[in-house]
Protein backbone atom coordinates (compact mmCIF):
# COMPACT_ATOMS: atom_id res chain seq x y z
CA UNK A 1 3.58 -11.51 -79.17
CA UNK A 2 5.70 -9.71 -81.40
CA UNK A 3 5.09 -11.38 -84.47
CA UNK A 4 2.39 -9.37 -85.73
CA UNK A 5 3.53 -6.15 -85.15
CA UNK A 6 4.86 -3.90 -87.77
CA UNK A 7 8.34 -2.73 -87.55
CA UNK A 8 7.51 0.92 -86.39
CA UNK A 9 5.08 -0.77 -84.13
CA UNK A 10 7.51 -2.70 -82.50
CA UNK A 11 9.67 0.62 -82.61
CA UNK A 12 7.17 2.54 -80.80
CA UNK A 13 6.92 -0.23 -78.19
CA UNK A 14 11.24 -0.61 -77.76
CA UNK A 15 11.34 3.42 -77.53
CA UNK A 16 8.43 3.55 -74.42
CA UNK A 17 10.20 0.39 -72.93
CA UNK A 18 14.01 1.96 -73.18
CA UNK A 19 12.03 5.14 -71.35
CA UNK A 20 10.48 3.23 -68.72
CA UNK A 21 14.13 1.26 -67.68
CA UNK A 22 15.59 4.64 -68.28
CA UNK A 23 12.99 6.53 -65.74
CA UNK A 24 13.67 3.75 -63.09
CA UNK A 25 9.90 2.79 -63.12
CA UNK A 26 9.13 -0.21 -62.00
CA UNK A 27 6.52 -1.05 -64.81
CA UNK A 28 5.51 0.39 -68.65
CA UNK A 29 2.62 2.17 -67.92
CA UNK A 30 0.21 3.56 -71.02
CA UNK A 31 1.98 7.38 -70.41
CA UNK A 32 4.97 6.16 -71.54
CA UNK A 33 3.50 4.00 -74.54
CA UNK A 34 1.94 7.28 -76.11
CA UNK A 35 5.44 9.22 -75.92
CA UNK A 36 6.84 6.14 -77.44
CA UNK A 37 4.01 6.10 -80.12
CA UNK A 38 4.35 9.94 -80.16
CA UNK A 39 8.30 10.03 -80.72
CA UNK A 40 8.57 7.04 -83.15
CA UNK A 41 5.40 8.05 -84.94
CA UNK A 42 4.22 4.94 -86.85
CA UNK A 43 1.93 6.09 -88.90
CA UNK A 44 1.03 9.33 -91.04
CA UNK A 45 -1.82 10.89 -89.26
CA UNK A 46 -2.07 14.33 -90.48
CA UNK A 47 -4.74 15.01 -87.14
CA UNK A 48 -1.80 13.38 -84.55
CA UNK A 49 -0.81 17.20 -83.92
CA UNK A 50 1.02 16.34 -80.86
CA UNK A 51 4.63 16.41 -80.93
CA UNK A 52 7.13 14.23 -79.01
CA UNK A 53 8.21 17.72 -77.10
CA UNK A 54 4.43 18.60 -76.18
CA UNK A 55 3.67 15.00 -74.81
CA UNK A 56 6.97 14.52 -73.04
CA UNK A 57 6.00 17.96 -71.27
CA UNK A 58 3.17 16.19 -70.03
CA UNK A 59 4.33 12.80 -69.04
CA UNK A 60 6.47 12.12 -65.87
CA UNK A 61 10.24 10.90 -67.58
CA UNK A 62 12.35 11.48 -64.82
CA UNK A 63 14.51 14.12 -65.71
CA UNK A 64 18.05 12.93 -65.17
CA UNK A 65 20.01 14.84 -67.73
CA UNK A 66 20.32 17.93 -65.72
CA UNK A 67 21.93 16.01 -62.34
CA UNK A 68 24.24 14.87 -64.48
CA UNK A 69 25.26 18.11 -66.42
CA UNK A 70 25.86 19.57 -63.26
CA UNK A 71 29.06 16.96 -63.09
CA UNK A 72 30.32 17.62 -66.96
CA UNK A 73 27.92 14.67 -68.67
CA UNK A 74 26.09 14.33 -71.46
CA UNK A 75 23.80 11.74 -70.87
CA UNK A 76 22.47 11.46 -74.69
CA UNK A 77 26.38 11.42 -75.80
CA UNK A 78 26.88 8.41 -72.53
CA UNK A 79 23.73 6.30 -74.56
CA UNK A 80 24.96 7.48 -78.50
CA UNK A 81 28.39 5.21 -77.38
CA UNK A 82 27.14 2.82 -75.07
CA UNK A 83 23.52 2.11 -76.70
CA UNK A 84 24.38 1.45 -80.62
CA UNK A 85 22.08 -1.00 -82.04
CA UNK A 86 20.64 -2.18 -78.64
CA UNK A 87 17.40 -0.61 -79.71
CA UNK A 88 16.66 -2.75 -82.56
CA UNK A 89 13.17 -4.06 -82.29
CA UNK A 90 15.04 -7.43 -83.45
CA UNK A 91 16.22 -7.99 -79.97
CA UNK A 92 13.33 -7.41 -78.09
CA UNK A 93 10.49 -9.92 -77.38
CA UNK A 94 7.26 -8.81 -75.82
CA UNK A 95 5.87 -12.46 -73.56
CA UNK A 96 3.27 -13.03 -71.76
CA UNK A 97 3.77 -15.54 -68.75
CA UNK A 98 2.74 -18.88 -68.69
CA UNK A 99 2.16 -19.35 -64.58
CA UNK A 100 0.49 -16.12 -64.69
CA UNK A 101 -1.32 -14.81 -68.05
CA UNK A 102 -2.13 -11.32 -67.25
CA UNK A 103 1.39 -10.50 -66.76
CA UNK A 104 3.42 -9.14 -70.41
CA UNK A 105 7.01 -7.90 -69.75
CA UNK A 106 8.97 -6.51 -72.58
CA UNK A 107 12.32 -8.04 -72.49
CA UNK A 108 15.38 -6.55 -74.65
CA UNK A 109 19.27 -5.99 -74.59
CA UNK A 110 18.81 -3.22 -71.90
CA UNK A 111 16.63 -5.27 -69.04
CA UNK A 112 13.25 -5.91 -68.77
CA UNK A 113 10.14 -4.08 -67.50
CA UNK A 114 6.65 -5.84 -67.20
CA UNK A 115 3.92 -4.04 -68.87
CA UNK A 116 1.69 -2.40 -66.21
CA UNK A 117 -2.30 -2.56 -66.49
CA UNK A 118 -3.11 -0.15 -68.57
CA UNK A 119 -0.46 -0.52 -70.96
CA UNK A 120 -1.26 -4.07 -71.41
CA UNK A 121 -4.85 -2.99 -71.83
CA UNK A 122 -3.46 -0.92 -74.47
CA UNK A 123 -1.38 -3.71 -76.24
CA UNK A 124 -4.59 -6.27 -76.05
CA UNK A 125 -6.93 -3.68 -77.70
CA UNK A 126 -4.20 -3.24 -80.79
CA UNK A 127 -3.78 -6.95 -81.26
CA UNK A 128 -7.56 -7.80 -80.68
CA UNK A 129 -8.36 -7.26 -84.67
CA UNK A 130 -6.40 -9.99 -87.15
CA UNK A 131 -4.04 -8.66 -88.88
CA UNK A 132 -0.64 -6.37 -88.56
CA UNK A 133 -0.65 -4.29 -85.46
CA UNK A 134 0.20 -1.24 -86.56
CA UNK A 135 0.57 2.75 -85.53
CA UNK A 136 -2.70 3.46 -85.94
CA UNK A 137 -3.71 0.23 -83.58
CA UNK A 138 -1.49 0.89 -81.24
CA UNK A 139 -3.06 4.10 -80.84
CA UNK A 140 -6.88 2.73 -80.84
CA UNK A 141 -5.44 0.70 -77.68
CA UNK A 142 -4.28 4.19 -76.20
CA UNK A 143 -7.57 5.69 -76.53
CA UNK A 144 -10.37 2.88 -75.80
CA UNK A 145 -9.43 2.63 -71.97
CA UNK A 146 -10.40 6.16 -71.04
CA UNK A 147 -9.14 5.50 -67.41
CA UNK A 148 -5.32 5.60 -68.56
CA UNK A 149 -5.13 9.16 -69.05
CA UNK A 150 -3.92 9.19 -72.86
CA UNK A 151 -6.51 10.99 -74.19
CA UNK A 152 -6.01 13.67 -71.59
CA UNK A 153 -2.58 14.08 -72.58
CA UNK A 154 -3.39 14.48 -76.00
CA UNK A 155 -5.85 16.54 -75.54
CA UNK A 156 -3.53 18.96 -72.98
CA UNK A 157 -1.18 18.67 -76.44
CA UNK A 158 -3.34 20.62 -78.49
CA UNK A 159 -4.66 17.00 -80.42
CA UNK A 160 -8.40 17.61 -81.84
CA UNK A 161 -9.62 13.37 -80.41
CA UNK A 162 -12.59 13.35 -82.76
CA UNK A 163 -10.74 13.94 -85.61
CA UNK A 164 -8.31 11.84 -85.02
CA UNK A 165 -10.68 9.41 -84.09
CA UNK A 166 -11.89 9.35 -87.67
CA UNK A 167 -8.57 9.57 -89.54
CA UNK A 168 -7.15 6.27 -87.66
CA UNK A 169 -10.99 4.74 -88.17
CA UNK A 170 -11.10 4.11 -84.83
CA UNK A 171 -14.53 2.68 -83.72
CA UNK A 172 -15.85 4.98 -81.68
CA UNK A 173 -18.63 2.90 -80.53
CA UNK A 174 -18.76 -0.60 -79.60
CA UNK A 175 -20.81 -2.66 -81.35
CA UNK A 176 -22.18 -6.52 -79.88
């Protein structure tokens, strides 16, 4: 599924996958894309205010940093020496299953972590249009299921959605 996607597409979707395994959650959920989309940023949308700070604030990570500096560990120094390289988007692979069709799970160096509903809501509206999924689909995905909460986080962040809307020319209708 990953064939189509540009590379800071398929960074985007590595960096909210690497989260998700590193927040113990059981699935990707579409939260976790955005800060993915939000760090990595894989596109130049001057109206994309939000910055990887203001939407981690507002998305659950599971903050294990400061359990362990309470023992003498840096947790970002533990994944700069253990992690090198194992977040490639090379050695990732994004599949879809063939007993069951509406399950994707993101598989990689790290483990794996199924994609949960909304996420792969997200990933199906990006790759719906032919052509490289980029950024700015990516983001389209994000925003067309209104039920996944990314356009409240973005809009918490300070992010003007109508403009932004119109810079990514996201259809803001849908059209038969």
């Amino acid at each position: 599924m990953f064939a189509r996607f540009t590379e800071g597409a398929r960074r985007a979707v590595v960096r909210a996958g690497i989260l998700a395994l590193d927040a113990g959650r059981p699935a990707l959920d579409a939260d976790l894309l955005l800060l993915g989309v939000a760090e990595v940023r894989p596109f130049s949308l001057s109206s994309f205010t939000a910055s990887a700070a203001d939407v981690r604030a507002r998305v659950d990570v599971g903050d294990r940093r400061s359990l362990l500096a309470t023992f003498g560990i840096d947790l970002d120094a533990v994944h700069r020496r253990t992690r090198t390289g194992l977040d490639a988007p090379g050695l990732w692979h994004l599949r879809r299953s063939r007993l069951r069709p509406l399950r994707v799970t993101l598989y990689g160096p790290l483990g794996e972590i199924p994609l949960a509903m909304h996420a792969r809501k997200a990933m199906e509206v990006a790759m719906w249009r032919p052509g490289p999924v980029a950024g700015e689909s990516l983001l389209w995905g994000l925003l067309a299921d209104h039920k996944n909460g990314a356009a409240a986080i973005l809009r918490d962040a300070g992010v003007d959605l109508a403009a932004l809307v119109r810079e990514a020319r996201i259809p803001a209708r849908r059209t038969a």
